[in-house]
Structures are given as C-alpha cells and as structure tokens.
PDB file of N, CA and C in Angstrom:
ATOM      1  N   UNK A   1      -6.819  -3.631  -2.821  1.00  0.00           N
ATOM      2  CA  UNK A   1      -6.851  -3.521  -4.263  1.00  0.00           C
ATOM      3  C   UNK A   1      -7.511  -2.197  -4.637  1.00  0.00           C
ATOM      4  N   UNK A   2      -7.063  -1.691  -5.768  1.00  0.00           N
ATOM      5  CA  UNK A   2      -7.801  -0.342  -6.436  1.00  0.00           C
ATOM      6  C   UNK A   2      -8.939  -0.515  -6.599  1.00  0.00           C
ATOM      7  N   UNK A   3      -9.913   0.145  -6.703  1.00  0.00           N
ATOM      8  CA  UNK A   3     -11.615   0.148  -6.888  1.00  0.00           C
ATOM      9  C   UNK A   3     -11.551   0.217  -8.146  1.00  0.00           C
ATOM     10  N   UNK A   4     -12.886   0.037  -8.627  1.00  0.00           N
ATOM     11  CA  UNK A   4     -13.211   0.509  -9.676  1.00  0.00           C
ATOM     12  C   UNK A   4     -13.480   1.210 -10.485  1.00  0.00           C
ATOM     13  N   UNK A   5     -14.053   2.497  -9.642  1.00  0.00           N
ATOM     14  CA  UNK A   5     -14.270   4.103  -9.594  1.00  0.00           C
ATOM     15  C   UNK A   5     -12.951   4.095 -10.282  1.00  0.00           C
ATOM     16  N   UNK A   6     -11.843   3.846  -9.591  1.00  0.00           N
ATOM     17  CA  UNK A   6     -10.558   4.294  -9.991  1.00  0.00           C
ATOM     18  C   UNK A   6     -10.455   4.096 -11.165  1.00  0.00           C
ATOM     19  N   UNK A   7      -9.952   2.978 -11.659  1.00  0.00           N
ATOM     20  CA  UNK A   7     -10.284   2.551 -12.596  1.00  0.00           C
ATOM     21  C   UNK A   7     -10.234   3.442 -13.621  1.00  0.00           C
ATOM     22  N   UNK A   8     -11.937   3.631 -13.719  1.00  0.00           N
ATOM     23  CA  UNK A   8     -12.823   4.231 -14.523  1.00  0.00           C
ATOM     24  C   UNK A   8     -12.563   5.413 -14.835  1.00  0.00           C
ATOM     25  N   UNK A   9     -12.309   6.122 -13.778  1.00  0.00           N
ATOM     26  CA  UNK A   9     -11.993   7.466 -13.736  1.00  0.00           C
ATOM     27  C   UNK A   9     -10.548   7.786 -14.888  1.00  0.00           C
ATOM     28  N   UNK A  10      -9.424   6.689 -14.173  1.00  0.00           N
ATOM     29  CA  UNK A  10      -7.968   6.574 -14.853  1.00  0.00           C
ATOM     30  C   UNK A  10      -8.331   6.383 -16.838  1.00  0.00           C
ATOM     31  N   UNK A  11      -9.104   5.607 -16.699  1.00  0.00           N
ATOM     32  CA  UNK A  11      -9.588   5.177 -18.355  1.00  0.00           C
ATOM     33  C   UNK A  11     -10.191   6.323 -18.927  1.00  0.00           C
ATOM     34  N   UNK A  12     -10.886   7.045 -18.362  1.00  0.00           N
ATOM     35  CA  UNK A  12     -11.976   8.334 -19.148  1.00  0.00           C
ATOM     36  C   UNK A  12     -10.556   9.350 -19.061  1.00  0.00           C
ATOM     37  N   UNK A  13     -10.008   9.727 -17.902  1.00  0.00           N
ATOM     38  CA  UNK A  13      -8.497  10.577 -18.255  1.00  0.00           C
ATOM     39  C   UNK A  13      -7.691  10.382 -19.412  1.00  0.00           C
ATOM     40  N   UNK A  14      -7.190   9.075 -19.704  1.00  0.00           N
ATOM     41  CA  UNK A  14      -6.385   8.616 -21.177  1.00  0.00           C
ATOM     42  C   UNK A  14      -7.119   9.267 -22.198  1.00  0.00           C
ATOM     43  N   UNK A  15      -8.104   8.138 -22.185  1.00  0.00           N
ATOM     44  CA  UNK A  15      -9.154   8.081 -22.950  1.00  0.00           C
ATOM     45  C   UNK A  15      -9.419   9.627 -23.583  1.00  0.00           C
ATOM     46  N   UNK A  16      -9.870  10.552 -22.858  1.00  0.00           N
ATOM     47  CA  UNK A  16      -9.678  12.591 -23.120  1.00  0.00           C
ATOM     48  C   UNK A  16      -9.057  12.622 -23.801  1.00  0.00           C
ATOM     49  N   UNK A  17      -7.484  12.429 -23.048  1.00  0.00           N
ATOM     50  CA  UNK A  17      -6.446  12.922 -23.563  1.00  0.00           C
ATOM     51  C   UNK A  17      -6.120  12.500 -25.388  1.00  0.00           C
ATOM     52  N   UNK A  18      -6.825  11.215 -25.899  1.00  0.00           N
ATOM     53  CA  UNK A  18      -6.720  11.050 -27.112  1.00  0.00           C
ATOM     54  C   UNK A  18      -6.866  11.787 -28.015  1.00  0.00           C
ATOM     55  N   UNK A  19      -6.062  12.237 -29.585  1.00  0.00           N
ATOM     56  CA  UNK A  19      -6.310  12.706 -30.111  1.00  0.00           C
ATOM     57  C   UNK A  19      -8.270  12.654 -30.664  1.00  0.00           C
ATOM     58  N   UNK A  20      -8.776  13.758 -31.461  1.00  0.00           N
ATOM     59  CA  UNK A  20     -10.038  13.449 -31.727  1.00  0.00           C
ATOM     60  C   UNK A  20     -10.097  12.115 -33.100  1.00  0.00           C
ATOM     61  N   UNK A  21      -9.611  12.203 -33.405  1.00  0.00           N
ATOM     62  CA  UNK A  21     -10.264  11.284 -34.483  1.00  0.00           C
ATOM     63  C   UNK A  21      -9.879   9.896 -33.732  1.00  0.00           C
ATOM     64  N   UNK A  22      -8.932   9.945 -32.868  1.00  0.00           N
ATOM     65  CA  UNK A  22      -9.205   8.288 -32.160  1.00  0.00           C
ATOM     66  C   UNK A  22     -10.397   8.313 -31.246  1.00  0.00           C
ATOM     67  N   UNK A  23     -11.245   9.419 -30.706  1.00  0.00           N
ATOM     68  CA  UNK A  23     -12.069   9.739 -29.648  1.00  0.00           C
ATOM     69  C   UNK A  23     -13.411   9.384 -30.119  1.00  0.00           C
ATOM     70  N   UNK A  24     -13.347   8.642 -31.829  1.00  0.00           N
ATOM     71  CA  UNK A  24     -14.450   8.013 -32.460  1.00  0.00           C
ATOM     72  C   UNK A  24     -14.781   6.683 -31.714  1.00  0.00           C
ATOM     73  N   UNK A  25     -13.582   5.935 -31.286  1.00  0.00           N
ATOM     74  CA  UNK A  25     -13.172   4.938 -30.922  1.00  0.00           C
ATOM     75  C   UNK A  25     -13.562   4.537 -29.891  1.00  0.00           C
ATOM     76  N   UNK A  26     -13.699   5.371 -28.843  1.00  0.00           N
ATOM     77  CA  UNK A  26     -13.660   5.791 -27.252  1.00  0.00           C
ATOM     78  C   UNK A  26     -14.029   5.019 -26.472  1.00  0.00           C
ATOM     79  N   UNK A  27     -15.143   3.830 -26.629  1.00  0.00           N
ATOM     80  CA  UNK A  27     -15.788   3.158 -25.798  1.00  0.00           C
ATOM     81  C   UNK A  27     -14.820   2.131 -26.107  1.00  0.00           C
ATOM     82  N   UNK A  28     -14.537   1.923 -27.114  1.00  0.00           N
ATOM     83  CA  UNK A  28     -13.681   0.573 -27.378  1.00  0.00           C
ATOM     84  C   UNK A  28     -12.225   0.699 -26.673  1.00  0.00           C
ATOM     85  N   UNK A  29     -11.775   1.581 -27.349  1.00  0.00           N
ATOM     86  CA  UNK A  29     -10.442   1.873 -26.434  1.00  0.00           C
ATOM     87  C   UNK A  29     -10.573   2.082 -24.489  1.00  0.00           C
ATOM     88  N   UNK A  30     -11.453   3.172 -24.561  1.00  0.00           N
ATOM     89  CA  UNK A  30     -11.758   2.999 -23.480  1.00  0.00           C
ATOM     90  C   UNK A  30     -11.624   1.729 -22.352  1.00  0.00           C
ATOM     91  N   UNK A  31     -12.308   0.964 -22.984  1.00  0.00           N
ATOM     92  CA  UNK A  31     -12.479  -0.839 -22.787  1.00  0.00           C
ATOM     93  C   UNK A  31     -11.630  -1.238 -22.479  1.00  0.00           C
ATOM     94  N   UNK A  32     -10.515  -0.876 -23.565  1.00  0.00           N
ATOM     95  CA  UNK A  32      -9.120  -1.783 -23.428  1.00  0.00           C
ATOM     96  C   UNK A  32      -8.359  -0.955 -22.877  1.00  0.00           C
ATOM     97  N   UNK A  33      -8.617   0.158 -22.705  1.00  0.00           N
ATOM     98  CA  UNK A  33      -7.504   0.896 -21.369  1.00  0.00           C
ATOM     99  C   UNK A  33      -7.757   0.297 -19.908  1.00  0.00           C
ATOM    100  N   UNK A  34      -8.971  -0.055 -19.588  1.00  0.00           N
ATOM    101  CA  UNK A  34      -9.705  -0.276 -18.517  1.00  0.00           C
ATOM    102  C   UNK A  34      -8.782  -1.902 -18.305  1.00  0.00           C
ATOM    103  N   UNK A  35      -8.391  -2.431 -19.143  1.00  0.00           N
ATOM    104  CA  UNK A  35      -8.648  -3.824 -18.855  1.00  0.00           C
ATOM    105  C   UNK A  35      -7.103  -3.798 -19.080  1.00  0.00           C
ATOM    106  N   UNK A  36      -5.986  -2.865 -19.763  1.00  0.00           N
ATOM    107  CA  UNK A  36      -5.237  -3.292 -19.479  1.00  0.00           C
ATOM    108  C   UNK A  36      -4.491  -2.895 -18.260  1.00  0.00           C
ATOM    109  N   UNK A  37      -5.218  -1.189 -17.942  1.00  0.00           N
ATOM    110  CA  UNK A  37      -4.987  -0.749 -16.778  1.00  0.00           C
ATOM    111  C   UNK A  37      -4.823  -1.699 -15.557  1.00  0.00           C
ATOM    112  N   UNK A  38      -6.083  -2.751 -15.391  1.00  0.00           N
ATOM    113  CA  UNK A  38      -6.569  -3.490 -14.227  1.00  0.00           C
ATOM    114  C   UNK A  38      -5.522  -4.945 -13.860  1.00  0.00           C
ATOM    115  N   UNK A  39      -5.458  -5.105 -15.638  1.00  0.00           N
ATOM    116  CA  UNK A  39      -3.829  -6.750 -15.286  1.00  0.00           C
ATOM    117  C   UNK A  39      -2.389  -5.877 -14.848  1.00  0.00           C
ATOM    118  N   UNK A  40      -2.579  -4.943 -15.222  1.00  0.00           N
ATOM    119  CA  UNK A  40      -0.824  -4.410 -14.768  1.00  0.00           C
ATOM    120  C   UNK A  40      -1.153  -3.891 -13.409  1.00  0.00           C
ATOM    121  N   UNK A  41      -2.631  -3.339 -12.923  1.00  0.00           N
ATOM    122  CA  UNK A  41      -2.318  -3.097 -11.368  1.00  0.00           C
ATOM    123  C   UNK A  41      -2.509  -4.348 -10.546  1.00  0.00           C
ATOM    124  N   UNK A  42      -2.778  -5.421 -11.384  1.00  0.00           N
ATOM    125  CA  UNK A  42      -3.329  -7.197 -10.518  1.00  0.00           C
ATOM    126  C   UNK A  42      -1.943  -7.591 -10.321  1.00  0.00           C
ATOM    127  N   UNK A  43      -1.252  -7.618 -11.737  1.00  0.00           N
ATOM    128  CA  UNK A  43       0.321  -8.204 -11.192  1.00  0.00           C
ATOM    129  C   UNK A  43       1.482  -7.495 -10.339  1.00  0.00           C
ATOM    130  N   UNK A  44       0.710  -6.262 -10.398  1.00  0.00           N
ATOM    131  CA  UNK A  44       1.877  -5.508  -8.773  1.00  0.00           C
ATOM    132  C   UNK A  44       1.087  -5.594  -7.853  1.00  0.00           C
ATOM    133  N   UNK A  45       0.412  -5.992  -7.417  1.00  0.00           N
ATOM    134  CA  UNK A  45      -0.056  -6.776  -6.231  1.00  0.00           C
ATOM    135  C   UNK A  45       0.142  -5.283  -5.190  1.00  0.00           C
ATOM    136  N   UNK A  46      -1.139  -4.213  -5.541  1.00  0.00           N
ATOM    137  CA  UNK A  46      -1.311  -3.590  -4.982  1.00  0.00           C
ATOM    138  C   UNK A  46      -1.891  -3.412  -3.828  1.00  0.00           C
ATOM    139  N   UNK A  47      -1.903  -2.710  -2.969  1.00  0.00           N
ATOM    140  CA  UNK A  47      -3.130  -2.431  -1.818  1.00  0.00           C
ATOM    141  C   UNK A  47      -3.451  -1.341  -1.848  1.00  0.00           C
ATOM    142  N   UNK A  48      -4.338  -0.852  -1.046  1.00  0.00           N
ATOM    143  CA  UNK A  48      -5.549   0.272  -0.991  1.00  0.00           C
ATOM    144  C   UNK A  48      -4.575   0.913   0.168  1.00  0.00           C
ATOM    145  N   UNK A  49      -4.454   2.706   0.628  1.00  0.00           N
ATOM    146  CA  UNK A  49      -3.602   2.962   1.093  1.00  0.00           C
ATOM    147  C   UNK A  49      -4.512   3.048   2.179  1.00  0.00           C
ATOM    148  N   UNK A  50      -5.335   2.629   2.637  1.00  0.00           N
ATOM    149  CA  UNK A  50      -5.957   2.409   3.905  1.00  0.00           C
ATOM    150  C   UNK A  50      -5.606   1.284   4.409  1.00  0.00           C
ATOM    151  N   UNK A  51      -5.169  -0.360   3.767  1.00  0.00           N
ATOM    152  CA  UNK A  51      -4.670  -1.170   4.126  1.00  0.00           C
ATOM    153  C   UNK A  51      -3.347  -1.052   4.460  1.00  0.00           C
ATOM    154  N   UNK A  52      -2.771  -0.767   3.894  1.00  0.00           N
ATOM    155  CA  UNK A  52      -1.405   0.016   3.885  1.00  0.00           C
ATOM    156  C   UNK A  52      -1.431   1.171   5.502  1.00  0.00           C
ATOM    157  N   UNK A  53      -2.072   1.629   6.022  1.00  0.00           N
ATOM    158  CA  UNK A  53      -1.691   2.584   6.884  1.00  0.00           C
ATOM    159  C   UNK A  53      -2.663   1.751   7.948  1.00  0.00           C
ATOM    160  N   UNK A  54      -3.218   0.464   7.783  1.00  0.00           N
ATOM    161  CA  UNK A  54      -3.991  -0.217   9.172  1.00  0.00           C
ATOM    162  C   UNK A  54      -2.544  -1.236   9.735  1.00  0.00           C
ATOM    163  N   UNK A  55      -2.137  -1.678   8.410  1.00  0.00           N
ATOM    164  CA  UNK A  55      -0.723  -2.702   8.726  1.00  0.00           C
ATOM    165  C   UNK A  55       0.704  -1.881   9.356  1.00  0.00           C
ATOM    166  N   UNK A  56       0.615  -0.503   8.690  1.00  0.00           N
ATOM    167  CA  UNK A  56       1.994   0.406   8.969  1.00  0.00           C
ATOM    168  C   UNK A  56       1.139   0.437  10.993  1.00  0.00           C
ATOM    169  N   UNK A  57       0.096   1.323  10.846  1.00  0.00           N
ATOM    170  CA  UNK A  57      -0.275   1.445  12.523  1.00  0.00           C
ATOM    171  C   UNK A  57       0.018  -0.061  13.515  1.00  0.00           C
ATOM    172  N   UNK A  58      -0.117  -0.979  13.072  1.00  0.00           N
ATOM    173  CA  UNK A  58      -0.404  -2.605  13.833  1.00  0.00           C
ATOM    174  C   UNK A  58       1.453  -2.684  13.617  1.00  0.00           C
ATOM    175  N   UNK A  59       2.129  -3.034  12.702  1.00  0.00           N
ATOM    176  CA  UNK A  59       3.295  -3.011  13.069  1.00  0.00           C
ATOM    177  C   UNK A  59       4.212  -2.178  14.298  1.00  0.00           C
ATOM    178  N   UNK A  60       3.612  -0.924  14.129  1.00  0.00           N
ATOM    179  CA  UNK A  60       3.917   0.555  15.215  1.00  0.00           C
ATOM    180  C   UNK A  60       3.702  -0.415  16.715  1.00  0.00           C
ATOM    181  N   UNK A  61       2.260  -0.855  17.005  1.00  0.00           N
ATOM    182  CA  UNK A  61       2.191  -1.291  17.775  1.00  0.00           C
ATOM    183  C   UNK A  61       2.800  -2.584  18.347  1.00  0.00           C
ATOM    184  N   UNK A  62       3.156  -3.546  17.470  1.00  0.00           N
ATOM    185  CA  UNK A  62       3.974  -4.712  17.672  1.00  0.00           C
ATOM    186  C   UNK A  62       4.899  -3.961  18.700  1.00  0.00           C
ATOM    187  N   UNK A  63       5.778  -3.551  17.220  1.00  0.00           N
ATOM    188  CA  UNK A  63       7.305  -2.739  17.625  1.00  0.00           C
ATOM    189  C   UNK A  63       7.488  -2.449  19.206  1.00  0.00           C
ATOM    190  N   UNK A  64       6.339  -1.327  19.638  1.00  0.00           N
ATOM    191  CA  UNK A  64       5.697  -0.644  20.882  1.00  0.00           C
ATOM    192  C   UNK A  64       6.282  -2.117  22.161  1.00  0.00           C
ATOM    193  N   UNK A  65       5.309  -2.834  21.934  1.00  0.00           N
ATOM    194  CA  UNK A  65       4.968  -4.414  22.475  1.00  0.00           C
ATOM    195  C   UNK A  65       6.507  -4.793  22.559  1.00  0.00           C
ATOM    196  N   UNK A  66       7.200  -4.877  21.440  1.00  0.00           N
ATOM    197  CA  UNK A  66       8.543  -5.832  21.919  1.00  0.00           C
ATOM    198  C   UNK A  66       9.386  -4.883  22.462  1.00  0.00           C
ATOM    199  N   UNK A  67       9.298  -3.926  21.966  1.00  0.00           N
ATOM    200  CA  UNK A  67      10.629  -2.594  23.538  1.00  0.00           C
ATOM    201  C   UNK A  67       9.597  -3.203  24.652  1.00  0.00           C
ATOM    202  N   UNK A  68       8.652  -3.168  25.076  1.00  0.00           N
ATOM    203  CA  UNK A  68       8.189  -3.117  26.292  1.00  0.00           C
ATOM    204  C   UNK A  68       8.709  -4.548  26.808  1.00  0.00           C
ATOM    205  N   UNK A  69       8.203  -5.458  26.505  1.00  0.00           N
ATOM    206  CA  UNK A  69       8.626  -6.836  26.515  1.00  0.00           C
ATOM    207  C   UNK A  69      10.453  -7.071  26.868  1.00  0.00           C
ATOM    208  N   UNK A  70      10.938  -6.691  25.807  1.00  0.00           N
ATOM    209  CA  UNK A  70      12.175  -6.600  25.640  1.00  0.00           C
ATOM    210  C   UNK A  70      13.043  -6.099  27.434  1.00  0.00           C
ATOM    211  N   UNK A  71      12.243  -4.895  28.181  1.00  0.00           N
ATOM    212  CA  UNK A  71      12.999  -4.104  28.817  1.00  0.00           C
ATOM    213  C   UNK A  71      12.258  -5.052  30.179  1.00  0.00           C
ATOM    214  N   UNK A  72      10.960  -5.330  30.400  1.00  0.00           N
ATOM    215  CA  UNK A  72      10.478  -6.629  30.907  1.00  0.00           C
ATOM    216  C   UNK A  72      11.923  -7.809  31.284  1.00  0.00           C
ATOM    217  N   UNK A  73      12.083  -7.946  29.750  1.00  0.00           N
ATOM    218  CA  UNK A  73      12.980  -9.239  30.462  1.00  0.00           C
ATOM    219  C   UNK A  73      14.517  -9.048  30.737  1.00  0.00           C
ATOM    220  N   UNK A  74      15.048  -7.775  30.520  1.00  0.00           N
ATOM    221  CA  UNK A  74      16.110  -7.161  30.870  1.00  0.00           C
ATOM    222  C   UNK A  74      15.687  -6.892  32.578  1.00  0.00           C
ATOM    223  N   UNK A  75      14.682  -6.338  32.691  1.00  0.00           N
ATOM    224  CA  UNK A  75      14.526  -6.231  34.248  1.00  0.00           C
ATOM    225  C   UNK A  75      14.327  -7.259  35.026  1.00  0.00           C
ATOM    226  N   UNK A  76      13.919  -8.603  34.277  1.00  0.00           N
ATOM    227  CA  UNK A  76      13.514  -9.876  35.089  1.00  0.00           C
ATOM    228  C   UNK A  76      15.205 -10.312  35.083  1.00  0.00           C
ATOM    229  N   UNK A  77      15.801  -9.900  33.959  1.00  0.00           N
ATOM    230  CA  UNK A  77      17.136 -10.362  34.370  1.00  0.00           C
ATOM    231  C   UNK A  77      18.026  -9.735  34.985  1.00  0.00           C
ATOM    232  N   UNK A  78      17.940  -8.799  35.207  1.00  0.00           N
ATOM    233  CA  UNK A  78      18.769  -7.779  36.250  1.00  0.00           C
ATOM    234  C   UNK A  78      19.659  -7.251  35.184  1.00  0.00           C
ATOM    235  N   UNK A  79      18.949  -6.826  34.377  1.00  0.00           N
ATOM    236  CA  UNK A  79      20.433  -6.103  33.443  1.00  0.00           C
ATOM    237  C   UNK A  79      19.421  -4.699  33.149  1.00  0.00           C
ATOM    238  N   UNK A  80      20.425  -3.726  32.878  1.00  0.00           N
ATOM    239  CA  UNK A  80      19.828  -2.654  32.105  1.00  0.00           C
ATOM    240  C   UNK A  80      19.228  -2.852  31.153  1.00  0.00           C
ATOM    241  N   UNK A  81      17.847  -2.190  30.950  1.00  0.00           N
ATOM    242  CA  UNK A  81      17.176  -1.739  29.462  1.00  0.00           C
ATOM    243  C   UNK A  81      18.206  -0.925  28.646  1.00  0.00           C
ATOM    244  N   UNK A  82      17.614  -1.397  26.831  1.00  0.00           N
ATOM    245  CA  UNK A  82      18.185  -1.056  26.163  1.00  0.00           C
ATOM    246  C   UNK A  82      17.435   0.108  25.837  1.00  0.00           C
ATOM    247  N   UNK A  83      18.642   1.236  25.028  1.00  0.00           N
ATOM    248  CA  UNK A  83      17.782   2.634  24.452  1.00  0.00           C
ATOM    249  C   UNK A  83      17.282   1.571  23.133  1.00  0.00           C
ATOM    250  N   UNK A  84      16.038   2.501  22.916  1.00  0.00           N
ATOM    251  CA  UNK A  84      15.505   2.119  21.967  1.00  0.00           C
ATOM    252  C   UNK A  84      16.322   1.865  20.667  1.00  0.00           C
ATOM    253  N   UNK A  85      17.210   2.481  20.316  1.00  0.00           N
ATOM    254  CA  UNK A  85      17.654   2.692  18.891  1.00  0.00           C
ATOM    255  C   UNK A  85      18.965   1.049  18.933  1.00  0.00           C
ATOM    256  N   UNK A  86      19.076   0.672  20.297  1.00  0.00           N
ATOM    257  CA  UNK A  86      20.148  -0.420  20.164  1.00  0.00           C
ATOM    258  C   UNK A  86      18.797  -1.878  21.104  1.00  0.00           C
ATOM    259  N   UNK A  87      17.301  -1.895  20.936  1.00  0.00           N
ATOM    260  CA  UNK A  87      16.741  -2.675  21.237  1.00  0.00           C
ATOM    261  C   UNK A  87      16.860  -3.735  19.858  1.00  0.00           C
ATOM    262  N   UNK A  88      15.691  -4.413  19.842  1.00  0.00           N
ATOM    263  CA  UNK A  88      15.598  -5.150  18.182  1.00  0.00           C
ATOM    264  C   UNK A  88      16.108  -5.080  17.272  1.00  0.00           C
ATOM    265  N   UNK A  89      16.755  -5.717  16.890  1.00  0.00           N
ATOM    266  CA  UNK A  89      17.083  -5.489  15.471  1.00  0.00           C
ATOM    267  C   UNK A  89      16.203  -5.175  14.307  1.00  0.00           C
ATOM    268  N   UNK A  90      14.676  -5.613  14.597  1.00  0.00           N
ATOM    269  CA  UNK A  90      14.192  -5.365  13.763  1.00  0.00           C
ATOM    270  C   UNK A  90      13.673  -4.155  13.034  1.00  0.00           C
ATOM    271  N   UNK A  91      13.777  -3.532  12.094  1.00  0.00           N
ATOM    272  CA  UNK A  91      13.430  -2.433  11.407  1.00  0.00           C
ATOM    273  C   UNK A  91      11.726  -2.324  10.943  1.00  0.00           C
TER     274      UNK A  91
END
C-alpha cells in the first residue's frame, strides 16, 4: 500500500497548485484531497513497488524451478528437454 508521506506530499502538490483565493481554504481542502486521494488508491488495490519487484523476483525463481524440474523429468523419462521458449505454458 502507498504510505502516507505519499499521500501528503500528493495533497500539498494539488493543494499549491490551487488558485489563491481557494488557498484560504487549504487545510480543509487539503483534508479532503488527502482522503479522497486515499479511497480511490484503497479501491485499486495497490502495492508498494517493492512488493511488486519481491513477487516479480520469487515468480523468476519459481519459473527457474519448473524448467529445471520440467527437464528432470524429461530426463527421468528418456525424452529430450524442452528449449525453454516451448517448456510451460505458463507465462
């Protein structure tokens, strides 16, 4: 999930960018940038791109695991290994 820093940071950016006479407003709006910012990033069901690149690396390694596996039981069966690009189907 996004931090809060973020957040905050994203809300004081808008928030600038307002004309001045709404910039009377600022804490209030502010407020409600913050909060509506936070339900529209809750319902896309974000992740942090560090979670995102621990799951992309651990998949890499699965993948890794079933060619190996895969050519394992091609050799326990006496058949040729497959090239990689015609192993798994999976993407």
């Amino acid at each position: 999930m996004i931090d809060s820093k973020s957040f905050d940071d994203l809300a004081r950016r808008i928030t600038e960018s307002l004309p001045e006479s709404v910039r009377a407003l600022q804490k209030d709006v502010e407020r409600q940038v913050r909060s509506t910012l936070h339900q529209g990033f809750e319902r896309m069901d974000l992740v942090t791109r560090e979670d995102f690149d621990v799951q992309a690396a651990l998949l890499e390694r699965t993948r890794a695991r079933l060619r190996d596996l895969e050519a394992r039981v091609a050799a326990l069966e006496g058949k040729p290994a497959m090239p990689d690009h015609e192993g798994s189907d999976i993407t």
